[in-house]
N, C-alpha and C. Protein backbone atom coordinates (compact mmCIF):
# COMPACT_ATOMS: atom_id res chain seq x y z
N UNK A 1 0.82 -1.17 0.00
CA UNK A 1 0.00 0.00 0.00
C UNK A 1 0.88 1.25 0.00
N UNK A 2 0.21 2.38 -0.49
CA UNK A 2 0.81 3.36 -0.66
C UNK A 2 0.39 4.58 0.33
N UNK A 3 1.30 4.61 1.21
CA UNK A 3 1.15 5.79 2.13
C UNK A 3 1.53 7.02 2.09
N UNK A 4 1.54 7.23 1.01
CA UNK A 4 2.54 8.68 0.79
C UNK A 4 1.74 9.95 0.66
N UNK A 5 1.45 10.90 1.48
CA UNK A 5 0.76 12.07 1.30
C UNK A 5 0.74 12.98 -0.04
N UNK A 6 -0.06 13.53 -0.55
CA UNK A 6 0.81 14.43 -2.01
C UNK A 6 1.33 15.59 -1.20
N UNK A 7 1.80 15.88 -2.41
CA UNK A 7 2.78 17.16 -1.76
C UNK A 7 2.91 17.83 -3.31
N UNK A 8 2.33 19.24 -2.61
CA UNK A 8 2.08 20.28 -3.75
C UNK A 8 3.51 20.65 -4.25
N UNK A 9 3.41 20.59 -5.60
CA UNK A 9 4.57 20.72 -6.42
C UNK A 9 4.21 22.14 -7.29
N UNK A 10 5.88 23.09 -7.76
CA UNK A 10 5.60 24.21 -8.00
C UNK A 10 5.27 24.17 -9.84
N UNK A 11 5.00 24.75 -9.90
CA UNK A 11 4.50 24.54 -11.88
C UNK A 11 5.55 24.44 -12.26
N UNK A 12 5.39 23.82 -13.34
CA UNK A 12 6.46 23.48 -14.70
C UNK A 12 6.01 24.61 -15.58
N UNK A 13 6.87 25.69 -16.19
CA UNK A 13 6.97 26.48 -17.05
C UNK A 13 6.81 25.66 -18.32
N UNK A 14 5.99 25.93 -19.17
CA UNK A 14 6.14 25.77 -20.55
C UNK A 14 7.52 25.45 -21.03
N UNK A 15 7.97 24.45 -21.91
CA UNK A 15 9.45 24.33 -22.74
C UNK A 15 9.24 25.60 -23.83
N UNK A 16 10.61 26.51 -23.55
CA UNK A 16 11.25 27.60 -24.28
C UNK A 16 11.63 26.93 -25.41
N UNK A 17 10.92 28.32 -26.34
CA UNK A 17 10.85 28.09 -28.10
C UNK A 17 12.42 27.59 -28.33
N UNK A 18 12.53 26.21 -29.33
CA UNK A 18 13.58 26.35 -29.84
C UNK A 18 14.90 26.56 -29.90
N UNK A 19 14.41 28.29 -30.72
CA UNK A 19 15.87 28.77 -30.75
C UNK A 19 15.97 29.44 -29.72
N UNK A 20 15.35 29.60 -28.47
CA UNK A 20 16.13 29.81 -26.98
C UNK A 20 17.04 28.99 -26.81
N UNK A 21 16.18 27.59 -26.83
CA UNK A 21 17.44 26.34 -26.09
C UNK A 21 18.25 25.88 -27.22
N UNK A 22 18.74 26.76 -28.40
CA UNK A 22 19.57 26.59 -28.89
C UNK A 22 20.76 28.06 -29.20
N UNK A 23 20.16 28.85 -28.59
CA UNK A 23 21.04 30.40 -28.46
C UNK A 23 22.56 30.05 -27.96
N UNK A 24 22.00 29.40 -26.54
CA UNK A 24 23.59 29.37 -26.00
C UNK A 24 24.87 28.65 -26.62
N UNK A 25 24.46 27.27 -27.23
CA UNK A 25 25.07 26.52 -28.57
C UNK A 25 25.87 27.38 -29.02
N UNK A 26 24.43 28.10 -29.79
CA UNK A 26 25.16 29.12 -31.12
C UNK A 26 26.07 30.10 -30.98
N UNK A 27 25.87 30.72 -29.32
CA UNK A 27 26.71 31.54 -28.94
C UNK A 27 28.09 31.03 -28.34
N UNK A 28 28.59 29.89 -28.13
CA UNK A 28 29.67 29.24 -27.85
C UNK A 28 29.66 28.99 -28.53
N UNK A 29 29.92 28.68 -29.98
CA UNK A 29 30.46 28.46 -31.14
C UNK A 29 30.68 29.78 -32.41
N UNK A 30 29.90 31.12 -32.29
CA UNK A 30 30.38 32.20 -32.21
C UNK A 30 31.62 32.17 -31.78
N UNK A 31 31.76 32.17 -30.09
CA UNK A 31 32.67 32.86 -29.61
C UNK A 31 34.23 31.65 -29.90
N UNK A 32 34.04 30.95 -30.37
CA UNK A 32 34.72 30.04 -30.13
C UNK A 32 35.66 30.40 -32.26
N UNK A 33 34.70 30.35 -32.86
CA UNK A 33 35.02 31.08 -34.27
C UNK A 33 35.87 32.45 -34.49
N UNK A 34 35.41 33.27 -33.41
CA UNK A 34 36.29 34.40 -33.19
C UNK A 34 37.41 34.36 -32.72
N UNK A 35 37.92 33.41 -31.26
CA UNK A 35 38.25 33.28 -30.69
C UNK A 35 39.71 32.77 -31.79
N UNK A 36 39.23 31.47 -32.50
CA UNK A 36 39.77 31.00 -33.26
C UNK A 36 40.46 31.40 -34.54
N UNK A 37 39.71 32.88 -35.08
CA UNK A 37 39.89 33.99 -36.09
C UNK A 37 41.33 35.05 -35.53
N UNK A 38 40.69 35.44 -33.82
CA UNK A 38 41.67 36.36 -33.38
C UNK A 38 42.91 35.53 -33.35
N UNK A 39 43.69 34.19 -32.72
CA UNK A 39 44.53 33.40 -32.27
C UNK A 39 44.87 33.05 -34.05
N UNK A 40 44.67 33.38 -34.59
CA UNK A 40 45.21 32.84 -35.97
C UNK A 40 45.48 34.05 -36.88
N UNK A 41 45.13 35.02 -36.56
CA UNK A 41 45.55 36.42 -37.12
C UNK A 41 47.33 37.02 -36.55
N UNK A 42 47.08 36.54 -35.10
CA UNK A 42 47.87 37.36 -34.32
C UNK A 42 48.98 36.19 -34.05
N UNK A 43 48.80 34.77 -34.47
CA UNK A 43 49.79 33.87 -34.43
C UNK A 43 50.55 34.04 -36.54
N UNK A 44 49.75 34.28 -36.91
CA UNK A 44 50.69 34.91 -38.52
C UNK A 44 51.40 36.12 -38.41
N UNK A 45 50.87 37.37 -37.66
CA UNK A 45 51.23 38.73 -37.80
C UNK A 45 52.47 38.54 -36.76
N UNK A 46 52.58 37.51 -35.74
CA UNK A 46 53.85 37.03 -34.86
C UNK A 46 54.95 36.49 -35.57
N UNK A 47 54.08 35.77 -36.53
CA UNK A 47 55.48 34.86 -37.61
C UNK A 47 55.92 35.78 -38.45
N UNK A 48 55.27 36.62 -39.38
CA UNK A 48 55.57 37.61 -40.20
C UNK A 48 56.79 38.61 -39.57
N UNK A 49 56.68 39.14 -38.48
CA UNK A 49 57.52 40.13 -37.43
C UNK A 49 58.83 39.38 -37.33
N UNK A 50 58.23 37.88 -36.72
CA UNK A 50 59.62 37.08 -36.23
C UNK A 50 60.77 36.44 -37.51
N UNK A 51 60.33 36.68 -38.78
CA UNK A 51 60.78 36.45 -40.50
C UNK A 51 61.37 37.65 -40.59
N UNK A 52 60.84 38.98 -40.30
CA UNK A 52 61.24 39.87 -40.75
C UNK A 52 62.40 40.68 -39.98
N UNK A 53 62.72 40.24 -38.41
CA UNK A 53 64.03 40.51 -38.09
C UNK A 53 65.38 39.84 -38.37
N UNK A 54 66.13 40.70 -38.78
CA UNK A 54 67.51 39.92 -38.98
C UNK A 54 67.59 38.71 -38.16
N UNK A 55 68.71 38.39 -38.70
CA UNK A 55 69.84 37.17 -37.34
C UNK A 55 70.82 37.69 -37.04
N UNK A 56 71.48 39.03 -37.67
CA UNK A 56 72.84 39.58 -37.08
C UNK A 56 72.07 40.35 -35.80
N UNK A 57 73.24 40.40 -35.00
CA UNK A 57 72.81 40.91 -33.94
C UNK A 57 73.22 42.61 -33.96
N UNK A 58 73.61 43.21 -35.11
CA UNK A 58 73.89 44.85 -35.18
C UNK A 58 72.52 45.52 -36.15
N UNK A 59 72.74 46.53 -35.32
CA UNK A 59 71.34 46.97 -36.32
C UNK A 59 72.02 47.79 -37.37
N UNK A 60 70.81 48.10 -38.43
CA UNK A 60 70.94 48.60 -39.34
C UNK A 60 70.07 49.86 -39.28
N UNK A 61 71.03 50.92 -40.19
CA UNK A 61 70.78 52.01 -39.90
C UNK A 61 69.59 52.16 -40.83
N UNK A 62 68.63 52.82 -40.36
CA UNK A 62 67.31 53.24 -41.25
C UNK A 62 67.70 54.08 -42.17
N UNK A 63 68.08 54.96 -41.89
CA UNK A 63 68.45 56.25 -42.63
C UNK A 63 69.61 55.70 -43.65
N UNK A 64 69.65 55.67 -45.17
CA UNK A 64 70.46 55.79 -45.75
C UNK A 64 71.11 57.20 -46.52
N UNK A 65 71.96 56.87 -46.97
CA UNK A 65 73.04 58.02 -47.33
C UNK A 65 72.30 58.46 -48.81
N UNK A 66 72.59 59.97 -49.03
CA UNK A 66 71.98 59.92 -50.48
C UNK A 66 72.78 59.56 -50.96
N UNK A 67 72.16 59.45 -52.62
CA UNK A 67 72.56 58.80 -53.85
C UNK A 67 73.58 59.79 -54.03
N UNK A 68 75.01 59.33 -54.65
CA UNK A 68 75.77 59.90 -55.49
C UNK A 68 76.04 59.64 -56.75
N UNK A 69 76.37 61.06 -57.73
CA UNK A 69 75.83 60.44 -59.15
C UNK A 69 77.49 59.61 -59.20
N UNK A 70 77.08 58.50 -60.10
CA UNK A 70 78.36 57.25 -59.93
C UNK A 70 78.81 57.68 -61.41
N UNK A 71 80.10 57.70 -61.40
CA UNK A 71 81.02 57.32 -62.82
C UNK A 71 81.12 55.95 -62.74
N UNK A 72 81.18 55.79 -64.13
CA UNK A 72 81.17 53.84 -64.30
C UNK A 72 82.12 53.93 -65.22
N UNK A 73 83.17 53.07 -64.56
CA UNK A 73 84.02 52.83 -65.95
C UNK A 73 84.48 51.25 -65.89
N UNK A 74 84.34 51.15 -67.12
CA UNK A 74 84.71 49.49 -67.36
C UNK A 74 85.59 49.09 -68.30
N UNK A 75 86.42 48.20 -67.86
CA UNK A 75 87.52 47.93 -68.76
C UNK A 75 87.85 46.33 -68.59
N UNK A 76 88.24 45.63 -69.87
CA UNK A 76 88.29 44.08 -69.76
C UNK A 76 89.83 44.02 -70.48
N UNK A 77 89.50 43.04 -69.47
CA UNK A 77 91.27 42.36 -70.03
C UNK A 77 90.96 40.85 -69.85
N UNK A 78 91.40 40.14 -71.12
CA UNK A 78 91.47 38.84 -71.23
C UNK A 78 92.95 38.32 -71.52
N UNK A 79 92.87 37.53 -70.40
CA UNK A 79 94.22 36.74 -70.28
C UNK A 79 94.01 35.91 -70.53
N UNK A 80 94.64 34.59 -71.72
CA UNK A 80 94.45 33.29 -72.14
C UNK A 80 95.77 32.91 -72.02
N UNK A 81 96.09 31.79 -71.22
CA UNK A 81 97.13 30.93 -71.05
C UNK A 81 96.83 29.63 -71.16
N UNK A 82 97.54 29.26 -71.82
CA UNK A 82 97.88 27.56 -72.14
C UNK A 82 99.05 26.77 -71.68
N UNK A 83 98.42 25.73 -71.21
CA UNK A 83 99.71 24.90 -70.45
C UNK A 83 99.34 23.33 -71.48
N UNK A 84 100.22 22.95 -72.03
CA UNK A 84 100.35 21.67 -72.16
C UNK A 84 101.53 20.40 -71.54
N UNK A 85 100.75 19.83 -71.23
CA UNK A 85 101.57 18.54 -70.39
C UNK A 85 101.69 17.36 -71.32
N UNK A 86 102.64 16.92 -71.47
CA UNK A 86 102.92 15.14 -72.27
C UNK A 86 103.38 15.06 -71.43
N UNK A 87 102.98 13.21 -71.87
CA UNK A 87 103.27 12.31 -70.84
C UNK A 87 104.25 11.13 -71.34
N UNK A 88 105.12 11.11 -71.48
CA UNK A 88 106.07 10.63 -72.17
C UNK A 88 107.22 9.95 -71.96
């Protein structure tokens, strides 16, 4: 037998539309896309920086010297020598 008194219970709310109980989903996977967008922007723009410093350890001067107008002069000299060896 069943002796158990009832006992007033508080209402059950209606089940929330849908895309309520699917907001929070969508919004952790948002944040998780961004998250994933920012960490992959700022892990290239790290590699790009870390490529683009030397390996010597002296710096280089920003400022270069102006141009001076250059004389070019060119001159060739061909030297042909021949050695022959017998073997004899």
């Amino acid at each position: 037998m069943n002796y158990r008194l009832p006992v007033k219970r508080e209402p059950i709310p209606p089940p929330a539309p849908l895309w309520q109980q699917a907001a929070p989903v969508v919004i952790r996977g948002a944040a998780l896309v961004a998250a994933g967008v920012i960490g992959e922007w700022l892990l290239r723009s790290a590699t790009k920086k870390a490529a683009s410093i030397p390996f010597s350890a002296k710096k280089s001067r920003a400022v270069a010297a102006p141009a001076k107008p250059a004389i070019v002069a060119y001159s060739e000299t061909v030297i042909v020598r021949r050695t022959i060896v017998r073997q004899g």
